[in-house]
Protein backbone atom coordinates (compact mmCIF):
# COMPACT_ATOMS: atom_id res chain seq x y z
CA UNK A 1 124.80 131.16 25.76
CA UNK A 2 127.10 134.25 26.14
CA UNK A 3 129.83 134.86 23.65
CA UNK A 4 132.92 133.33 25.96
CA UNK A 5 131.09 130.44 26.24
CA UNK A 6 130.52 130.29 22.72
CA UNK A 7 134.37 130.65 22.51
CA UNK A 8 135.52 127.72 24.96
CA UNK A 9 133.09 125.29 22.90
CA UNK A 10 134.57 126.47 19.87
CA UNK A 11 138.22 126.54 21.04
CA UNK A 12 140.77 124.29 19.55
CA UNK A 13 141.71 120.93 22.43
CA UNK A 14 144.85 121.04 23.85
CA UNK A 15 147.17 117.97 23.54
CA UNK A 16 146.26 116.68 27.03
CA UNK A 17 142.69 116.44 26.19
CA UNK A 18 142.98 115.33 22.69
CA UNK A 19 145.62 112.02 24.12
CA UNK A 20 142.29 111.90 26.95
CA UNK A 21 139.87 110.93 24.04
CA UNK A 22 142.33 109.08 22.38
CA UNK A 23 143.10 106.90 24.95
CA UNK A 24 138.95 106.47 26.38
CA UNK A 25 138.45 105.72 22.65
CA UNK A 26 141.30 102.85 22.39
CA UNK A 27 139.65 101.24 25.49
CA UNK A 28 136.55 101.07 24.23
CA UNK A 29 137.89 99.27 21.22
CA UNK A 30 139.46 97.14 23.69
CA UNK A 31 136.56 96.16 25.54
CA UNK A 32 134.15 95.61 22.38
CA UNK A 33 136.89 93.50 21.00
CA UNK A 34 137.22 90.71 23.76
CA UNK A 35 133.26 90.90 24.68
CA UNK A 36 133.41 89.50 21.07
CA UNK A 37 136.07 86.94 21.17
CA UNK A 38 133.99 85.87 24.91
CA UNK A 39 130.89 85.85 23.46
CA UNK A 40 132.52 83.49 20.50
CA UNK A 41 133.99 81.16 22.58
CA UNK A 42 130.68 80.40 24.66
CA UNK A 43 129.38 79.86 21.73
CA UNK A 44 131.48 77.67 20.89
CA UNK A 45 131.31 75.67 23.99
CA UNK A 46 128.07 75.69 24.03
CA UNK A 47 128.30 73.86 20.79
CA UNK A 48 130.58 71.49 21.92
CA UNK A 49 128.61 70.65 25.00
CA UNK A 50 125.28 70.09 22.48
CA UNK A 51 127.21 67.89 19.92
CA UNK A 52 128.69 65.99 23.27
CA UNK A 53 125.23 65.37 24.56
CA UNK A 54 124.12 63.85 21.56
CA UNK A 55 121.99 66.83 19.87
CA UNK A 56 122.41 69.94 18.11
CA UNK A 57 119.86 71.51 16.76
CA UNK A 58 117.44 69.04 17.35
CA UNK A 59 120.05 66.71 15.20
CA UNK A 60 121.24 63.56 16.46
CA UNK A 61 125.15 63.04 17.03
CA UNK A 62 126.25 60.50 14.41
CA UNK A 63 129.46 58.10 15.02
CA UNK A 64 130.86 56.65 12.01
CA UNK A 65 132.00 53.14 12.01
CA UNK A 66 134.30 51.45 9.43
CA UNK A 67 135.11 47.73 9.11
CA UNK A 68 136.28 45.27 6.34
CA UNK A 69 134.09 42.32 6.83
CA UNK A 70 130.84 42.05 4.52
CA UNK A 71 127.15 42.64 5.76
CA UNK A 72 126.29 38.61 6.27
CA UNK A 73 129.46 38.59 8.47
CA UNK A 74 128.40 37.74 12.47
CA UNK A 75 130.40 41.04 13.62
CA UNK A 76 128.43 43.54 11.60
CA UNK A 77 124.97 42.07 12.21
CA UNK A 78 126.09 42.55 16.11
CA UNK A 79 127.15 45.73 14.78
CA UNK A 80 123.68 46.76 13.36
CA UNK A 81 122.16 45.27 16.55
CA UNK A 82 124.77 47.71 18.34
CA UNK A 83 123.41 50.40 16.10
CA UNK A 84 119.58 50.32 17.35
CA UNK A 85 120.64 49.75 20.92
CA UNK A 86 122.58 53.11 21.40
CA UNK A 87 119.61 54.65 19.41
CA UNK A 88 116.92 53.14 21.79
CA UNK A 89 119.29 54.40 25.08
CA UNK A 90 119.75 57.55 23.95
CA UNK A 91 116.39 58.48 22.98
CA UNK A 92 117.55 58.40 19.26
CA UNK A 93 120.07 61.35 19.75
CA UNK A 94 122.59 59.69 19.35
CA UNK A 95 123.26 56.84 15.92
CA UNK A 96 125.86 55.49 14.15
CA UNK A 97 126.56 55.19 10.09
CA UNK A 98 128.40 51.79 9.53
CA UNK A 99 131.08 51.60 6.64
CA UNK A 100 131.05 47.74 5.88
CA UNK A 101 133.50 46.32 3.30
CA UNK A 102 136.60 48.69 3.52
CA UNK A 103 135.26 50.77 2.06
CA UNK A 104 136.36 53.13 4.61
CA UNK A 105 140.19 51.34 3.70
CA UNK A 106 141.86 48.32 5.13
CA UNK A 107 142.16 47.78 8.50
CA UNK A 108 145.33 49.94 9.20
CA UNK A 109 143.96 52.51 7.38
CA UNK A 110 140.94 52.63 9.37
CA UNK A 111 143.06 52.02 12.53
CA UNK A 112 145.21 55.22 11.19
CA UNK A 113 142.19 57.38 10.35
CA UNK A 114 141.12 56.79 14.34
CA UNK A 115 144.12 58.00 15.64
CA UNK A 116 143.86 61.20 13.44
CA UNK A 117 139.80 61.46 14.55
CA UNK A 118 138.87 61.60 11.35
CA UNK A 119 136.92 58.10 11.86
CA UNK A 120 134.63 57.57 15.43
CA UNK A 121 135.08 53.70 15.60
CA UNK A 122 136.27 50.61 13.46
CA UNK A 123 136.27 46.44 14.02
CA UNK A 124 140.17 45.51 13.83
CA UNK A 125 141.37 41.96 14.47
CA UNK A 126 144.01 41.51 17.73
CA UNK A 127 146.60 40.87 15.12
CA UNK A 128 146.26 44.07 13.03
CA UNK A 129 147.20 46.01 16.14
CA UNK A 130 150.69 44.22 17.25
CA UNK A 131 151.84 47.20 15.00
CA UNK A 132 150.61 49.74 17.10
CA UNK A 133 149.98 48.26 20.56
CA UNK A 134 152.83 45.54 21.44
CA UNK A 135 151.27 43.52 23.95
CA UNK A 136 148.23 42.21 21.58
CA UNK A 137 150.59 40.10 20.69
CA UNK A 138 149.87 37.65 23.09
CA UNK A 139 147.14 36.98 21.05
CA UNK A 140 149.45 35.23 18.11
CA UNK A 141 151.30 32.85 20.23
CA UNK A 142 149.72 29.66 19.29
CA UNK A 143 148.02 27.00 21.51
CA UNK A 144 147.91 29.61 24.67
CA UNK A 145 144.01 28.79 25.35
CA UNK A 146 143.41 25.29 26.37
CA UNK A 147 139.45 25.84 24.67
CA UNK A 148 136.73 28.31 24.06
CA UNK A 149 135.97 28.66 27.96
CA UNK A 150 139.31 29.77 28.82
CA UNK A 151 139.47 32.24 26.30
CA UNK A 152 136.41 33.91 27.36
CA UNK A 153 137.58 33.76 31.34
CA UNK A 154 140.99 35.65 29.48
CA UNK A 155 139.04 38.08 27.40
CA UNK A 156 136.12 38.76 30.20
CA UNK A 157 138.60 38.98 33.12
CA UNK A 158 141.50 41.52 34.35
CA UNK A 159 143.85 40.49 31.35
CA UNK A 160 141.50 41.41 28.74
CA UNK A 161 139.95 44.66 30.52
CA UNK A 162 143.79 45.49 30.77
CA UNK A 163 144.62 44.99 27.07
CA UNK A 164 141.53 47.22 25.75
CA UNK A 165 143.32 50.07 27.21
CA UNK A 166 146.82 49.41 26.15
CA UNK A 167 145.81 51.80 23.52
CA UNK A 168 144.55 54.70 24.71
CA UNK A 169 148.43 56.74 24.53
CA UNK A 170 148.08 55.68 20.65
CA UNK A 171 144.77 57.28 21.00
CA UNK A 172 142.66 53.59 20.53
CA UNK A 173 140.48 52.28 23.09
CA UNK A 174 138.70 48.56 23.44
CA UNK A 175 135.17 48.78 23.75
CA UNK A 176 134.60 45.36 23.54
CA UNK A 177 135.52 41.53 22.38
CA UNK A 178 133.96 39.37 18.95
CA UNK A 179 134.52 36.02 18.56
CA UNK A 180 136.82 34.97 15.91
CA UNK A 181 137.06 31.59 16.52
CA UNK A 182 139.98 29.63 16.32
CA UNK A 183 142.08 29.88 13.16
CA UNK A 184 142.90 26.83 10.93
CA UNK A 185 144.63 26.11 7.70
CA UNK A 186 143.01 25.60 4.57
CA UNK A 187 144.78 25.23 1.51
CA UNK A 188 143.94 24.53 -2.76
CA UNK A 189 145.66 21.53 -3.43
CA UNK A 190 147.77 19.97 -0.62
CA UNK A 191 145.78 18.52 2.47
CA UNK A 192 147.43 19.98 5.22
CA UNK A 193 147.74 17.01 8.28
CA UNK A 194 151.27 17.44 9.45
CA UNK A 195 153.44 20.20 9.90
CA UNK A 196 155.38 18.55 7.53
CA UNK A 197 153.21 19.38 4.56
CA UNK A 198 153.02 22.98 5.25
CA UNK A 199 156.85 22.86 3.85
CA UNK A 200 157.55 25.17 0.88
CA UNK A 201 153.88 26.35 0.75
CA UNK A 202 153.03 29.97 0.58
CA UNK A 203 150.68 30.46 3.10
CA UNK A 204 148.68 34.06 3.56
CA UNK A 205 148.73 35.22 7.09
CA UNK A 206 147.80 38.78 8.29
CA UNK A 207 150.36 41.47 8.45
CA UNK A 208 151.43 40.36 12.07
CA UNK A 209 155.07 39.94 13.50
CA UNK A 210 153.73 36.91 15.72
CA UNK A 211 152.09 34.99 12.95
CA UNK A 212 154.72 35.56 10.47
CA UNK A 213 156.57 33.53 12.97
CA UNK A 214 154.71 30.82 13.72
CA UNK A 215 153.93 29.70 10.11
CA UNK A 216 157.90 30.01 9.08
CA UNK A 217 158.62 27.40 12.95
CA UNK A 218 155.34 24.86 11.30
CA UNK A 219 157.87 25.16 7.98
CA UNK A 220 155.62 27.21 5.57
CA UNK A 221 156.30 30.26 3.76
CA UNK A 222 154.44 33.11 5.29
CA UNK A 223 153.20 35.46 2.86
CA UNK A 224 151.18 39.11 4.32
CA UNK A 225 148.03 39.59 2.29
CA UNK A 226 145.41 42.66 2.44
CA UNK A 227 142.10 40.45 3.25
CA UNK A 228 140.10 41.61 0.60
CA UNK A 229 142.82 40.93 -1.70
CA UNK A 230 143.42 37.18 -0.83
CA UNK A 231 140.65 35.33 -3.01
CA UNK A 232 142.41 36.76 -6.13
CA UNK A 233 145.62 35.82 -4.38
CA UNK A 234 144.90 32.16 -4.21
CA UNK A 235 142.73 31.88 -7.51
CA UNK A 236 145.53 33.26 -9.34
CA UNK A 237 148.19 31.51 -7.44
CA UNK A 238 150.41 33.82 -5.74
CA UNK A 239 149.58 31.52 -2.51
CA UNK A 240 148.84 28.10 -1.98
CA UNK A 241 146.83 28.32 0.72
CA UNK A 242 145.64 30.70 4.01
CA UNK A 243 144.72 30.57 7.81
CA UNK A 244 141.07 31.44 8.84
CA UNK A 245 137.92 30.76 11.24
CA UNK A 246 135.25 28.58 9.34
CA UNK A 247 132.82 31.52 8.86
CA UNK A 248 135.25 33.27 7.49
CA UNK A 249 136.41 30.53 4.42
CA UNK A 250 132.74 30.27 4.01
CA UNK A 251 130.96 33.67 3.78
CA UNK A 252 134.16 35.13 1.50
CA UNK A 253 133.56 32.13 -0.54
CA UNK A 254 137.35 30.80 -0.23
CA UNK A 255 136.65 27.05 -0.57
CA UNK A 256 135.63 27.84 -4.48
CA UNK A 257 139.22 27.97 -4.37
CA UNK A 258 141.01 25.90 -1.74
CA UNK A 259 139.39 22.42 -0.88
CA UNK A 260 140.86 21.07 2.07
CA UNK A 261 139.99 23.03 5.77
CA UNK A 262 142.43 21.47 9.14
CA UNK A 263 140.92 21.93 12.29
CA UNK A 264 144.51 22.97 13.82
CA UNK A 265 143.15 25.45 15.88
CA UNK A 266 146.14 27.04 15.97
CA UNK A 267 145.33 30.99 17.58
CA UNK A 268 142.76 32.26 18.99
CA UNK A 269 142.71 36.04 17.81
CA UNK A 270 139.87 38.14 18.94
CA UNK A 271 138.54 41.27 17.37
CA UNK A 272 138.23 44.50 18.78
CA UNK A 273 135.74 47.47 18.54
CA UNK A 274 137.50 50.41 18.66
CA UNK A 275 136.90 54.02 19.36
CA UNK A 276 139.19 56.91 18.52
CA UNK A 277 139.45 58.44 22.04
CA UNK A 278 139.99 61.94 20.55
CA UNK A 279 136.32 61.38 19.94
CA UNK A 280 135.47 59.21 22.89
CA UNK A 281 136.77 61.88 25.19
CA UNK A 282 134.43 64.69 23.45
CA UNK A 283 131.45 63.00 24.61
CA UNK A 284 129.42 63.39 27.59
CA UNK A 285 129.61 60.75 29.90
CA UNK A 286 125.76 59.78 29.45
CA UNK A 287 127.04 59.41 25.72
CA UNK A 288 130.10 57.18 26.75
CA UNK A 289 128.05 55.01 28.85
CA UNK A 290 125.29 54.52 26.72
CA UNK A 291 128.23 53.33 24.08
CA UNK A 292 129.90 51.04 26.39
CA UNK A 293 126.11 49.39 26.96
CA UNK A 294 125.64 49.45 23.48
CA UNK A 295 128.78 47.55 22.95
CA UNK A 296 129.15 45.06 25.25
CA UNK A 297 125.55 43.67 24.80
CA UNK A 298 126.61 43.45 21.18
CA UNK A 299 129.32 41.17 21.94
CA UNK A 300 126.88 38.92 23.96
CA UNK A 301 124.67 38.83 20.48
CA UNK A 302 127.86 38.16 18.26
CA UNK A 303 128.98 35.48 20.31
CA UNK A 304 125.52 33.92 20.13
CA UNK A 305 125.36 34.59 16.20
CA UNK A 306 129.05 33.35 15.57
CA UNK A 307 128.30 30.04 17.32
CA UNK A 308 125.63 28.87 14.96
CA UNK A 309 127.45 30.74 11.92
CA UNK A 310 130.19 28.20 12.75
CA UNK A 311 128.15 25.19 12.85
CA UNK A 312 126.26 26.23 9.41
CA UNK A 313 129.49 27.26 8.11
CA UNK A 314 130.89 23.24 8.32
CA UNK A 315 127.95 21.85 6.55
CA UNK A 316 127.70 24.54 3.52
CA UNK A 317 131.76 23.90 2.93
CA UNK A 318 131.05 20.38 3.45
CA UNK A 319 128.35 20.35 0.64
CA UNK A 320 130.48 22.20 -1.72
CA UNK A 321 132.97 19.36 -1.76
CA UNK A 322 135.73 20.78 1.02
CA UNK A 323 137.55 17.97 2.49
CA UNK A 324 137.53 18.99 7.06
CA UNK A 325 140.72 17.22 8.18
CA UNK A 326 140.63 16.57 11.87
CA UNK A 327 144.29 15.88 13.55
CA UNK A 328 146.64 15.41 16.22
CA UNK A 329 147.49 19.00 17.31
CA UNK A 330 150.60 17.55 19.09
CA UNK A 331 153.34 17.83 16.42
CA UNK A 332 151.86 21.87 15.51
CA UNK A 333 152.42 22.72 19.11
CA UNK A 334 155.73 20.95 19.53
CA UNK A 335 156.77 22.94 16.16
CA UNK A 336 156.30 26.09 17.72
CA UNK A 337 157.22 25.56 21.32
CA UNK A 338 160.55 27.79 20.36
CA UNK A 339 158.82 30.55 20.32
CA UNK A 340 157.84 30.61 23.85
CA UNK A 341 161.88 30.51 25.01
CA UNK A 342 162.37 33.78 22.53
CA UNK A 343 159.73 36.14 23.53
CA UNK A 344 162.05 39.58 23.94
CA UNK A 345 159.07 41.47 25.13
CA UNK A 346 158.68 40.98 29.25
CA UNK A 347 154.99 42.31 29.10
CA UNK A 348 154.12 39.31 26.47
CA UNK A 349 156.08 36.96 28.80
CA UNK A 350 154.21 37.95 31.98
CA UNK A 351 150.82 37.81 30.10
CA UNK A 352 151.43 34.33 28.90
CA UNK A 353 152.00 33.25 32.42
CA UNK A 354 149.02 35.33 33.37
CA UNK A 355 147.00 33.77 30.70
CA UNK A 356 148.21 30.13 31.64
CA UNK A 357 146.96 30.54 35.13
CA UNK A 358 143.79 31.89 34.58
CA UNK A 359 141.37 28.62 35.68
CA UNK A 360 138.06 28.76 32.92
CA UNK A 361 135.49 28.43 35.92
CA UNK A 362 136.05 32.26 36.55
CA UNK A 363 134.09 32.71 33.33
């Protein structure tokens, strides 16, 4: 190397070529930078897609499930059975941790923590969810299903496939129906035969709009009451008296306190499994599908599990000394007939005419 080469090598840039490096060396930068931030975000779509399928990691994709009924109850039994279905579908990649009890919360709360996502799925009756979707409503209105057949050509039909996705813009979605049977009073002291005699008591109903109503037109004192709250409610007194299915006075162990059950049959109110669909629309379809099979065979168990429940139920509160008044549902329905003329909401009206036409051989 001669001494002007030497020279050149040695020779100070000029400001051209020094803002030539500079800028070569910027887009380098540039270039590592969003390899990174693409390499990230595959990454993290690739975890998405893993946890949506069901695995990650060789890890099955857990759904958790809160309710407020106890582990005898019909509804989490179907629940369990629902459990080892989706597990058997999907290969076990896919299970679900149930929350029995409330001791996830009540069932707002767990209604709340679905719309948030920060709870996969949760058992809510019709009535609970007036407060966020309107039209369950329809469920309240009293004397609406002329028996257990039409209900189930309602709930199995258009109408009922229609109202498990009223929820989906509150970020709720129906998978499915449980039996609830129809809903009597039973009350601690006063036997309950007339509408007259449900005058000046306090009667626990749940924390719906339509059932407030209907106890204050039968002439009772409607009184909202967290369901794990009410046995204290009525040992202690702060009301005389409640509105249930059969397996529900019996397996909460209400007729230690109240001893006289009316078969009124006042409402049928379904329940509901729901799922948050800021979950539900994370998964892959396989996953959604295999959920939707898991659920509706479930109801087909619960249905089969709250039938006998019911009958067992009658002869246990029977042999613990509760007095089963059968009556003339005549007067209760002429009480609340008013109710039908004031229904502001044209939705509710159109799916009580809807429901009224619906003929039970459908089913």
């Amino acid at each position: 190397m001669n001494e002007s080469s030497v020279q050149l090598l040695l020779r100070e840039p000029d400001e051209t070529s020094l803002h030539r490096w500079i800028s070569w060396i910027a887009v380098g930068l540039l270039l590592t930078g969003l390899f990174a931030i693409g390499g990230f975000a595959l990454s993290l779509r690739s975890q998405k897609l893993r946890a949506g399928s069901g695995a990650e990691r060789g890890r099955p994709l857990v759904l958790k499930l809160g309710h407020g009924l106890d582990t005898a109850h019909p509804v989490h039994l179907a629940m369990e059975s629902m459990k080892e279905r989706l597990e058997e579908l999907s290969g076990g990649t896919v299970s679900i941790d149930i929350y029995p009890s409330s001791v996830l919360g009540s069932e707002t709360q767990c209604i709340e923590q679905l719309q948030n996502g920060t709870l996969a799925m949760t058992k809510t009756s019709a009535a609970s969810l007036e407060n966020f979707i309107p039209s369950m409503s329809v469920f309240g209105f009293p004397y609406i299903f002329r028996d257990s057949d039409h209900y189930w050509a309602v709930l199995n039909g258009e109408i009922g496939n229609e109202l498990l996705q009223d929820g989906e813009q509150k970020y709720l979605r129906g998978l499915c129906y449980y039996d609830a049977g129809s809903r009597n009073f039973y009350t601690k002291n006063t036997p309950v035969r007339t509408p007259d005699d449900l005058r000046g008591l306090k009667i626990r109903v749940q924390n719906s709009r339509t059932a407030i109503e209907m106890v204050k037109a039968m002439g009772g004192a409607p009184t909202p009451i967290a369901w794990g709250e009410l046995y204290s409610a009525l040992a202690q007194g702060t009301v005389d008296g409640a509105e249930n299915n059969l397996p529900s006075f019996s397996t909460n162990k209400h007729y230690e306190v109240c001893r006289h059950f009316t078969l009124d049959g006042h409402t049928r109110i379904p329940d509901l499994l729901l799922v948050s669909t800021r979950i539900w629309n994370k998964l892959d379809p396989q996953v959604q599908a295999w959920l939707q099979q898991a659920a509706t065979e479930s109801s087909d168990y619960q249905r089969q599990l709250w039938d006998q429940m019911t009958l067992d139920a009658m002869d246990q509160v029977k042999s613990e000394g509760v007095t089963i008044h059968e009556i003339d549902i005549k007067s209760f329905a002429a009480k609340v007939a008013p109710m039908f003329e004031n229904v502001a909401s044209l939705v509710v009206r159109d799916l009580l005419t809807r429901i009224s036409k619906v003929n039970a051989i459908e089913h």
